[in-house]
N, C-alpha and C. Protein backbone atom coordinates (compact mmCIF):
# COMPACT_ATOMS: atom_id res chain seq x y z
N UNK A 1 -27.44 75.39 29.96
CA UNK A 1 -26.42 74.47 30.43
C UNK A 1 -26.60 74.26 31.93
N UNK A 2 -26.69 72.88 32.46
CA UNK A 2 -26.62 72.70 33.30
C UNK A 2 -25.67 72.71 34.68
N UNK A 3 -24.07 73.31 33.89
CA UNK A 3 -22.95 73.08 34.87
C UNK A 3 -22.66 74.83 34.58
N UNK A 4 -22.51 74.51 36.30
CA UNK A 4 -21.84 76.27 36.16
C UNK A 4 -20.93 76.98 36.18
N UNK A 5 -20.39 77.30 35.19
CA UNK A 5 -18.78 77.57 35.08
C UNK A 5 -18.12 78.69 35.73
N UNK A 6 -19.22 80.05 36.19
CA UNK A 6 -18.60 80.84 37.62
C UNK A 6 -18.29 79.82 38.89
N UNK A 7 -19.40 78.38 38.54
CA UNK A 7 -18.83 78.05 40.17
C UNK A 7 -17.42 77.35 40.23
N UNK A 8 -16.98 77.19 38.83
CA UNK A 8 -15.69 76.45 38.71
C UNK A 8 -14.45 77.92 39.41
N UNK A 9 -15.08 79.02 38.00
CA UNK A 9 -13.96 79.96 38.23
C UNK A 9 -13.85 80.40 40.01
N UNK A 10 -15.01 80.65 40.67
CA UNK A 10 -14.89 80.91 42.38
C UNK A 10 -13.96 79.98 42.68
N UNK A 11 -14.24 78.88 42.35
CA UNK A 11 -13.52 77.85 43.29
C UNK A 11 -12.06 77.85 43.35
N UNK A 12 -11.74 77.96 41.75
CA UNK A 12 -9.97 77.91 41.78
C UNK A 12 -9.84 79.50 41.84
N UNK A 13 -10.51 80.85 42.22
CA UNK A 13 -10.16 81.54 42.80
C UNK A 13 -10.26 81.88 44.69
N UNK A 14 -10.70 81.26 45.18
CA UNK A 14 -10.57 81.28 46.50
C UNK A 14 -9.33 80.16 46.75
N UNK A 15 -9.55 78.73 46.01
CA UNK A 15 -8.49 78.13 46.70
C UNK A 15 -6.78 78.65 45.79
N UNK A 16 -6.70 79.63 45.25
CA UNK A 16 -5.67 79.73 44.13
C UNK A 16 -4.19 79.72 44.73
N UNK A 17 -4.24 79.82 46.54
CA UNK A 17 -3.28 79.60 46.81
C UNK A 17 -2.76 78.06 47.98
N UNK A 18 -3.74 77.19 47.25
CA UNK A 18 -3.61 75.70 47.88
C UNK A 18 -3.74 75.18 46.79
N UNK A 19 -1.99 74.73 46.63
CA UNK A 19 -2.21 73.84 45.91
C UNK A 19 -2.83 72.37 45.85
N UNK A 20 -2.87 71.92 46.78
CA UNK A 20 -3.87 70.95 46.76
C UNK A 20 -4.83 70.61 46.23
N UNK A 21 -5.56 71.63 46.57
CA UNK A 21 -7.14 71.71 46.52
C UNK A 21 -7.07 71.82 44.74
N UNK A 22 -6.54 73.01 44.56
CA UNK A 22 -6.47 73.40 42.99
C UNK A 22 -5.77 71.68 42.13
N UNK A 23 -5.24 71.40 42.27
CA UNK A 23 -5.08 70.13 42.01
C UNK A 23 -6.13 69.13 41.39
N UNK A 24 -6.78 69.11 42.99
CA UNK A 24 -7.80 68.42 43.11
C UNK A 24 -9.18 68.89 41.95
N UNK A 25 -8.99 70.05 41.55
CA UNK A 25 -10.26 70.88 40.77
C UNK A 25 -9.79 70.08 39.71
N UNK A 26 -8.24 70.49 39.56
CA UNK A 26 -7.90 70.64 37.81
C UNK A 26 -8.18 68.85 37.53
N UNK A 27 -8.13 67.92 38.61
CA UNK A 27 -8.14 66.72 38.19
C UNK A 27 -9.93 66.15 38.12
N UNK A 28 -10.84 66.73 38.91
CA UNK A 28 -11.84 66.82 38.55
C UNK A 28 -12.29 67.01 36.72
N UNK A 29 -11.78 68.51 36.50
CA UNK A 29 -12.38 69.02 35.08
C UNK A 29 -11.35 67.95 33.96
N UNK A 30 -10.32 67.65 34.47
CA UNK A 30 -10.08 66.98 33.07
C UNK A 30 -10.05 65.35 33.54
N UNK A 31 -10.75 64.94 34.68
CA UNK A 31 -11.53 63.87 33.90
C UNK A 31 -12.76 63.91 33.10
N UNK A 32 -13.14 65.25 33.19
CA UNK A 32 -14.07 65.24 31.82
C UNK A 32 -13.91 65.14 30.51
N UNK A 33 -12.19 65.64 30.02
CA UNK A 33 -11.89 64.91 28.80
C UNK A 33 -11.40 64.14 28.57
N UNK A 34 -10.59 63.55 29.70
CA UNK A 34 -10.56 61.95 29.81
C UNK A 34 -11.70 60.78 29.07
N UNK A 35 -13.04 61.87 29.51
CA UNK A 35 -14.47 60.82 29.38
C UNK A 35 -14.52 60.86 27.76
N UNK A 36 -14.47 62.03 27.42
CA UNK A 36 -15.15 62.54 26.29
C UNK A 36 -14.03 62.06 25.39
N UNK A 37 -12.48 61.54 25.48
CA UNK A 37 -11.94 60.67 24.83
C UNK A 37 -11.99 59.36 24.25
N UNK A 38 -12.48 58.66 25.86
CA UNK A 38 -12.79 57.57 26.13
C UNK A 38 -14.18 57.11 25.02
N UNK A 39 -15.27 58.18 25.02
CA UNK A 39 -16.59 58.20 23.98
C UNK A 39 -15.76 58.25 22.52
N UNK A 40 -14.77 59.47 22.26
CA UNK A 40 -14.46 59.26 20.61
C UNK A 40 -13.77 58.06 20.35
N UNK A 41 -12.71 57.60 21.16
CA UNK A 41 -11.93 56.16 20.95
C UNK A 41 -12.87 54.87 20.31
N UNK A 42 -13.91 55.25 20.94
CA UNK A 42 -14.81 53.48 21.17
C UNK A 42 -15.63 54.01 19.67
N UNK A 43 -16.04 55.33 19.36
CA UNK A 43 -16.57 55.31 18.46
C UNK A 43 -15.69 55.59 17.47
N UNK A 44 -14.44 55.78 17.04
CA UNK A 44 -13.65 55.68 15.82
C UNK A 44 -13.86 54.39 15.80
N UNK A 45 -13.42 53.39 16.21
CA UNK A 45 -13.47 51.98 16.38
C UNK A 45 -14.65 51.53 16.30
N UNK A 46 -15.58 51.55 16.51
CA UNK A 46 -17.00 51.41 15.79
C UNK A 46 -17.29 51.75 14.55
N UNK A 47 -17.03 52.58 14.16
CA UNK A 47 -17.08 53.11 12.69
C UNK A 47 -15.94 52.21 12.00
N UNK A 48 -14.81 51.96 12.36
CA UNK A 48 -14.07 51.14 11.70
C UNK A 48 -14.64 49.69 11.15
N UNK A 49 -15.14 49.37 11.98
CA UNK A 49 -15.62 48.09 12.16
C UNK A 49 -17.47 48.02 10.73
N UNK A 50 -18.07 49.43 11.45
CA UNK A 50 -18.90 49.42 10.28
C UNK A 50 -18.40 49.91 9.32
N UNK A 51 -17.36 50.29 8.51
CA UNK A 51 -17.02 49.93 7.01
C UNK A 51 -15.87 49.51 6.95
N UNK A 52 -16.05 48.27 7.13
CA UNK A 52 -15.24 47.24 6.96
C UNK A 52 -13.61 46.94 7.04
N UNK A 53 -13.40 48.41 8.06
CA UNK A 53 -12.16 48.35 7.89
C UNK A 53 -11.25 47.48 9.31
N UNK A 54 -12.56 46.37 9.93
CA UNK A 54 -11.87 45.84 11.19
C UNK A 54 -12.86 44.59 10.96
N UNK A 55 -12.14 43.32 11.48
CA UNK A 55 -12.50 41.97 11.67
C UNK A 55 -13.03 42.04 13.03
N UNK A 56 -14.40 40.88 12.47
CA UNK A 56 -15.51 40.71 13.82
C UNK A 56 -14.85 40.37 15.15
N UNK A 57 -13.28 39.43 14.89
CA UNK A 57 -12.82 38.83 16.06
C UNK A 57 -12.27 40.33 16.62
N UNK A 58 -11.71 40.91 15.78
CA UNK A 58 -11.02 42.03 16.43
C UNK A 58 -12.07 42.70 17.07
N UNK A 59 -13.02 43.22 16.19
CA UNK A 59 -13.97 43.82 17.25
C UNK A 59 -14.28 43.37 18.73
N UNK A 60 -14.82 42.05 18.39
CA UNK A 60 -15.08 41.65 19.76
C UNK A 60 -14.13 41.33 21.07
N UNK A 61 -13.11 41.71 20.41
CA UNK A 61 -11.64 41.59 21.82
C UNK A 61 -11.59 43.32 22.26
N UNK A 62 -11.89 43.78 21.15
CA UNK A 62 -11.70 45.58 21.20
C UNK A 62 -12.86 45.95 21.86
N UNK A 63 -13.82 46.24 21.31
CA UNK A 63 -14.61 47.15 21.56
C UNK A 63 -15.61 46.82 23.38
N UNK A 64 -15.24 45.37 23.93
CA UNK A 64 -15.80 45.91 24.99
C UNK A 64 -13.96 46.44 26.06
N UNK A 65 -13.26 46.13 25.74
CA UNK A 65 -12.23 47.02 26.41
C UNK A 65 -12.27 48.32 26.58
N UNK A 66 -12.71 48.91 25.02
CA UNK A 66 -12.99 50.57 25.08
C UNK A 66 -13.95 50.96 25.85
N UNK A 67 -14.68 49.83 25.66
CA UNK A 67 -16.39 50.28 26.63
C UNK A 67 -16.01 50.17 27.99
N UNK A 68 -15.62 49.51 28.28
CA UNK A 68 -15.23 49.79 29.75
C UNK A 68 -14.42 50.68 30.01
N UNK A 69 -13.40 51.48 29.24
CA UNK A 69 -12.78 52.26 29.72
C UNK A 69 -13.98 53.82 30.05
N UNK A 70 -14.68 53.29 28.84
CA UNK A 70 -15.86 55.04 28.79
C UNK A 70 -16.94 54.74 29.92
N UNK A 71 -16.76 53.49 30.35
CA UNK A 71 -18.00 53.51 31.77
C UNK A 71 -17.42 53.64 32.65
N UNK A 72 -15.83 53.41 32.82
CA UNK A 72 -15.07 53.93 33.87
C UNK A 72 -14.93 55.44 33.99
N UNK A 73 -14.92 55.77 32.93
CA UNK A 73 -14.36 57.39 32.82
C UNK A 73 -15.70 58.08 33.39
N UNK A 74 -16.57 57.36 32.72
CA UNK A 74 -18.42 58.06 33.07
C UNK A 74 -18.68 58.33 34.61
N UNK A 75 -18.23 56.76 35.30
CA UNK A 75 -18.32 56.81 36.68
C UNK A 75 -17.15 57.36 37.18
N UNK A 76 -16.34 57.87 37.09
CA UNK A 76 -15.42 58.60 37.14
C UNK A 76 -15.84 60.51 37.27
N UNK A 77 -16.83 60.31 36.09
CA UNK A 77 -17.37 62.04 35.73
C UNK A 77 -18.27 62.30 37.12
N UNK A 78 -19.16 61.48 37.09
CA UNK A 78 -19.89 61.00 38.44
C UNK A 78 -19.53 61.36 39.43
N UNK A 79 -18.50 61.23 40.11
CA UNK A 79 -17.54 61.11 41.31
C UNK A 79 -16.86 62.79 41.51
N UNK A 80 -16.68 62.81 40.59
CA UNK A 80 -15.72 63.89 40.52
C UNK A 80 -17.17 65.19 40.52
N UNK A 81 -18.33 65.17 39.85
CA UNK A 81 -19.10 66.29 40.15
C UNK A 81 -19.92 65.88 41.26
N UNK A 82 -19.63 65.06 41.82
CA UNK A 82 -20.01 65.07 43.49
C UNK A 82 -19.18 65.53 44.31
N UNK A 83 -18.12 65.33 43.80
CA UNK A 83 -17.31 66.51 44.81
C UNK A 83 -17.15 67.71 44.48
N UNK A 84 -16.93 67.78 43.24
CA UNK A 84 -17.25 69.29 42.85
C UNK A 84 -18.40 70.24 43.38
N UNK A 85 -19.44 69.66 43.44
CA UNK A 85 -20.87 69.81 44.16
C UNK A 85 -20.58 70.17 45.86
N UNK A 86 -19.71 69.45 46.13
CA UNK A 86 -19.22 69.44 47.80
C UNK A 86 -18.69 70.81 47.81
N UNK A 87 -17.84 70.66 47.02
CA UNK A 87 -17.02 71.83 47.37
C UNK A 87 -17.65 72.90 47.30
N UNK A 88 -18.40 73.55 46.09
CA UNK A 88 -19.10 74.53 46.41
C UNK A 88 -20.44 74.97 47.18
N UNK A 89 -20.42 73.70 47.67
CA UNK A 89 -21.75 73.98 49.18
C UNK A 89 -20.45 74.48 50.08
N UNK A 90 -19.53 73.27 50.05
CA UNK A 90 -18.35 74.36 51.35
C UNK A 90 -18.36 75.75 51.28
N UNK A 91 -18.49 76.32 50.18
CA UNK A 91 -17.82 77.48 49.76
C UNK A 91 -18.98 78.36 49.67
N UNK A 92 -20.58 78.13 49.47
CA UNK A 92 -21.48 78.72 49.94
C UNK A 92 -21.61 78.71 48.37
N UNK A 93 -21.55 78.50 47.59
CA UNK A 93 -21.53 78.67 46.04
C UNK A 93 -22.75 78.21 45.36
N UNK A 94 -23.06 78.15 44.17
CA UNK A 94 -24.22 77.69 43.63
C UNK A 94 -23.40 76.22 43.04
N UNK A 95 -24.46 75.31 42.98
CA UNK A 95 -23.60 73.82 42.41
C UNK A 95 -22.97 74.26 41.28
N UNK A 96 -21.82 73.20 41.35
CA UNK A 96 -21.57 73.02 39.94
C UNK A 96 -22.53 72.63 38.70
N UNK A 97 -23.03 71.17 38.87
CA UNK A 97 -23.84 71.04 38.34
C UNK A 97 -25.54 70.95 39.30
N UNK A 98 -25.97 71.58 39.11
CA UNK A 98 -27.83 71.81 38.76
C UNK A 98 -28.73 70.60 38.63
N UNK A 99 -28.44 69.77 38.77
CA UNK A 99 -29.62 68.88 39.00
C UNK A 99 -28.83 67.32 39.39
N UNK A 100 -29.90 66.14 39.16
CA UNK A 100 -29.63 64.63 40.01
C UNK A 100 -28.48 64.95 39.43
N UNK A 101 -27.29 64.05 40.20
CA UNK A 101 -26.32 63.52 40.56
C UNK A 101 -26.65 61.95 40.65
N UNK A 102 -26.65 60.95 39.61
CA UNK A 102 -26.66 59.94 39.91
C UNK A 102 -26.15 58.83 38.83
N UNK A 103 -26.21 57.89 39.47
CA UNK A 103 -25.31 56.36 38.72
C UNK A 103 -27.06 55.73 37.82
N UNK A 104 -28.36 56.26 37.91
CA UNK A 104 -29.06 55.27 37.60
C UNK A 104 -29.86 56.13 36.10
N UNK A 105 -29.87 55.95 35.16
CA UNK A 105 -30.40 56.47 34.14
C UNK A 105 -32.21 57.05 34.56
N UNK A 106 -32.38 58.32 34.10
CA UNK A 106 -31.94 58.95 32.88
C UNK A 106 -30.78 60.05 33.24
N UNK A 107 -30.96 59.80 34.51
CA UNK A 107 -29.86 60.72 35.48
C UNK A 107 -28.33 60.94 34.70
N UNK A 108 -27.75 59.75 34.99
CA UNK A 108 -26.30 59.68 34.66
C UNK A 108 -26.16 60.13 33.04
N UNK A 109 -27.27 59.79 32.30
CA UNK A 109 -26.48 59.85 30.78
C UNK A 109 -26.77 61.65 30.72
N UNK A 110 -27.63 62.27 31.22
CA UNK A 110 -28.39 63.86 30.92
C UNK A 110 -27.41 64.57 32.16
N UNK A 111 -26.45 63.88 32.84
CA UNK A 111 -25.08 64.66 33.25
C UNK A 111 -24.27 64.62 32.42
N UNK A 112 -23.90 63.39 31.99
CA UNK A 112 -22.79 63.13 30.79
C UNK A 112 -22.93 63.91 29.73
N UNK A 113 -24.01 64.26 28.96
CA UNK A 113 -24.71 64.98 28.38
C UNK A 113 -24.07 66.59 28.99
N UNK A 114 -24.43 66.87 29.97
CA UNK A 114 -24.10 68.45 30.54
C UNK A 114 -22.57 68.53 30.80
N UNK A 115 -21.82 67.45 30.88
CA UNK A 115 -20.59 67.15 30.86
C UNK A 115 -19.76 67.60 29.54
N UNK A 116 -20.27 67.01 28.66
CA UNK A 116 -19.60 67.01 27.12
C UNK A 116 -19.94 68.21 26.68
N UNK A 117 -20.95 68.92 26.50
CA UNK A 117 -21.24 70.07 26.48
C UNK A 117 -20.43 71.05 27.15
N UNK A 118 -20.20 70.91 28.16
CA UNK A 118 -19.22 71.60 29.19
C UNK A 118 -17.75 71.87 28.64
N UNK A 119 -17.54 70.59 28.28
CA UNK A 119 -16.18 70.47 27.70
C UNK A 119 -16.14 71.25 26.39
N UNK A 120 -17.29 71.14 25.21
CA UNK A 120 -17.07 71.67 24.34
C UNK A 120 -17.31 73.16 24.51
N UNK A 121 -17.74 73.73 25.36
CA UNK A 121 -17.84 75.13 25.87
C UNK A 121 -16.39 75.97 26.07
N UNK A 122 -15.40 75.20 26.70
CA UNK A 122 -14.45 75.42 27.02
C UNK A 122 -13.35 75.39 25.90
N UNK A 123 -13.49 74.40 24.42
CA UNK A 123 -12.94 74.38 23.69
C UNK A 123 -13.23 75.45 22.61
N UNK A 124 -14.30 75.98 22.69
CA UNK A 124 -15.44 76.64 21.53
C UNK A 124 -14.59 78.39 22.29
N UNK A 125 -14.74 77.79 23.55
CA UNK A 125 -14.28 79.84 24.16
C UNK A 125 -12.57 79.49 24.37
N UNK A 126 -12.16 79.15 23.90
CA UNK A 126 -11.09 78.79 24.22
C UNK A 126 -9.50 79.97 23.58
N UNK A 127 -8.62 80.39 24.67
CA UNK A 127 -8.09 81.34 23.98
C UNK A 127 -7.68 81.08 22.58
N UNK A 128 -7.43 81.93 21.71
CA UNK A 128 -7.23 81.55 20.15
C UNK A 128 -5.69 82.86 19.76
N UNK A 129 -4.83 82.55 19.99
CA UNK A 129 -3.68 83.12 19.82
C UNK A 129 -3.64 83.37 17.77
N UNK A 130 -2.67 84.19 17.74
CA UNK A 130 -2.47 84.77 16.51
C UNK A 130 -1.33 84.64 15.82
């Protein structure tokens, strides 16, 4: 995995008593499931559409709305692990994420990629009460 999740935990433990900053983390990591929403939305709705359970007009009013919301959210993911990246150079830390940082393919989709993964890491270890 390309994103490093001690450098998350350092971070909201040094800043744990600014709220600000911690803020600023927690709104970082969950625009990552913001994104990874934004990807299942457009594809339930794609699948709708391939079996037949949605009209072409509808599609075509729908599905680039969704798409723009998931290229917003993408460049959004973007943004947010560039600062994430900031912050832990402030902090002397190892990056968050490990390699390009960028808007131009193959870059952006093989973050998005280390992104969603990320997220499902967090859901997969996720506490499990009884």
């Amino acid at each position: 995995m390309k994103v490093n999740m001690d450098t998350v935990k350092s971070l909201m433990a040094r800043h744990a008593n600014d709220g600000e900053m911690i803020e600023l983390i927690v709104d970082c990591l969950e625009s990552f499931e913001s994104y990874h929403k934004a990807i299942y939305s457009l594809e339930i709705q794609r699948e709708l559409y391939a079996r037949g359970a949605m009209d072409s007009e509808t599609y075509r009013e729908l599905i680039p709305h969704l798409d723009q919301i998931r290229s917003s959210g993408h460049n959004a993911v973007i943004s947010n692990v560039r600062l994430l990246n900031r912050l832990a150079q402030q902090a002397g830390l190892k990056p968050f994420y490990d390699d390009i940082v960028s808007e131009e393919h193959p870059y952006r989709t093989e973050l998005a990629d280390a992104i969603l993964e990320y997220v499902n890491e967090i859901i997969v270890c996720r506490v499990k009460g009884k």
